[in-house]
Protein backbone atom coordinates (compact mmCIF):
# COMPACT_ATOMS: atom_id res chain seq x y z
CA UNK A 1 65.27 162.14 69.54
CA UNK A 2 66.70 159.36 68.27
CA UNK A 3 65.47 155.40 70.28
CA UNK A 4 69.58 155.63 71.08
CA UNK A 5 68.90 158.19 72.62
CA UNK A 6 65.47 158.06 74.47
CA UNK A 7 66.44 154.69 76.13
CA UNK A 8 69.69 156.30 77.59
CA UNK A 9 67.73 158.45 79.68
CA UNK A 10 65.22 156.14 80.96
CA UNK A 11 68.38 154.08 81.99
CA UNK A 12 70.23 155.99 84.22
CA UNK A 13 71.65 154.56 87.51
CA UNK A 14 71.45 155.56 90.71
CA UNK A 15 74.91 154.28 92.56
CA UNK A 16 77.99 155.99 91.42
CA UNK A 17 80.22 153.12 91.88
CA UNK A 18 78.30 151.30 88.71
CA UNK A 19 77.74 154.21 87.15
CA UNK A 20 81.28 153.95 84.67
CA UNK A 21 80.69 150.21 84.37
CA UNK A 22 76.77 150.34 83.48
CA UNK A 23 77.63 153.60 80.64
CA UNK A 24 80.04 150.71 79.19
CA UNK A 25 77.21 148.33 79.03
CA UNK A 26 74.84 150.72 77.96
CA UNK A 27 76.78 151.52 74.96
CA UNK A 28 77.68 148.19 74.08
CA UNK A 29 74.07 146.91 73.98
CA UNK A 30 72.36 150.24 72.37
CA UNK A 31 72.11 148.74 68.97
CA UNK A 32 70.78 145.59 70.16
CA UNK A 33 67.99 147.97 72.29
CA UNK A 34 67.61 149.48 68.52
CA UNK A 35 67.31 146.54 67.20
CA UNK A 36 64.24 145.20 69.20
CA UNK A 37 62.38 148.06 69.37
CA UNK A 38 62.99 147.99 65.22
CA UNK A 39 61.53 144.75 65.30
CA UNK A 40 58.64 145.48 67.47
CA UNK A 41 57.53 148.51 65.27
CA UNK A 42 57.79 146.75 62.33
CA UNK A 43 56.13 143.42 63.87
CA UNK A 44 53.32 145.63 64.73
CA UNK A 45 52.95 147.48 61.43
CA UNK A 46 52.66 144.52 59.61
CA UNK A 47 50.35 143.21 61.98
CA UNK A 48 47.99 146.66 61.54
CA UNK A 49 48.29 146.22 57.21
CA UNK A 50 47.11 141.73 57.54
CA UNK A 51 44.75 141.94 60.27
CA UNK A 52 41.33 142.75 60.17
CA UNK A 53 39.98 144.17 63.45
CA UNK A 54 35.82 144.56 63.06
CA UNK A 55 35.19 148.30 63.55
CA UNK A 56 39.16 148.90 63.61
CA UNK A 57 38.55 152.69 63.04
CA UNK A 58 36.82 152.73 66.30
CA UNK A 59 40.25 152.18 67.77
CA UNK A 60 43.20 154.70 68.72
CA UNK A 61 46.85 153.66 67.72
CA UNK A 62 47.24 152.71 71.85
CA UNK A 63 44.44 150.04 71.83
CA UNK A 64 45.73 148.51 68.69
CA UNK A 65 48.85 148.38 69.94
CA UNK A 66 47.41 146.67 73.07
CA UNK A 67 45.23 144.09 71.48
CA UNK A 68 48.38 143.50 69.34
CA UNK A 69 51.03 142.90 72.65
CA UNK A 70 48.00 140.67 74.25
CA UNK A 71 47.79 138.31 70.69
CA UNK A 72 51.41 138.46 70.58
CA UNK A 73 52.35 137.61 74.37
CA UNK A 74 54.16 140.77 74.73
């Protein structure tokens, strides 16, 4: 599944009326979601290959990603 595609169904909305308007927006703004999420993975990536964590084996992929989001403010 592509990130397109995974954020357009955690965004669905509830009130038919907005429904047309918000599928505009949606796809207007999808590469931009693309985008940041792009930037995130690779912000994090490079993060994992020029840090050194003590023990960093010791670690799942979720906690790095955690101790990265708290260093980073995210």
């Amino acid at each position: 599944m592509t990130l397109k595609e995974k954020f357009d169904k955690v965004m669905v909305y509830p009130f038919s009326e907005y429904k047309e308007q918000m599928k505009v927006l949606k796809e207007e703004n999808s590469s931009e979601y693309e985008k940041i999420a792009e930037e995130f993975a690779i912000g994090f990536a490079e993060w994992r290959l020029t840090t050194f964590i003590k023990n960093a084996d010791e670690y799942t992929m979720r906690e790095l990603l955690e101790i990265y989001k708290k260093e980073k403010g995210l």
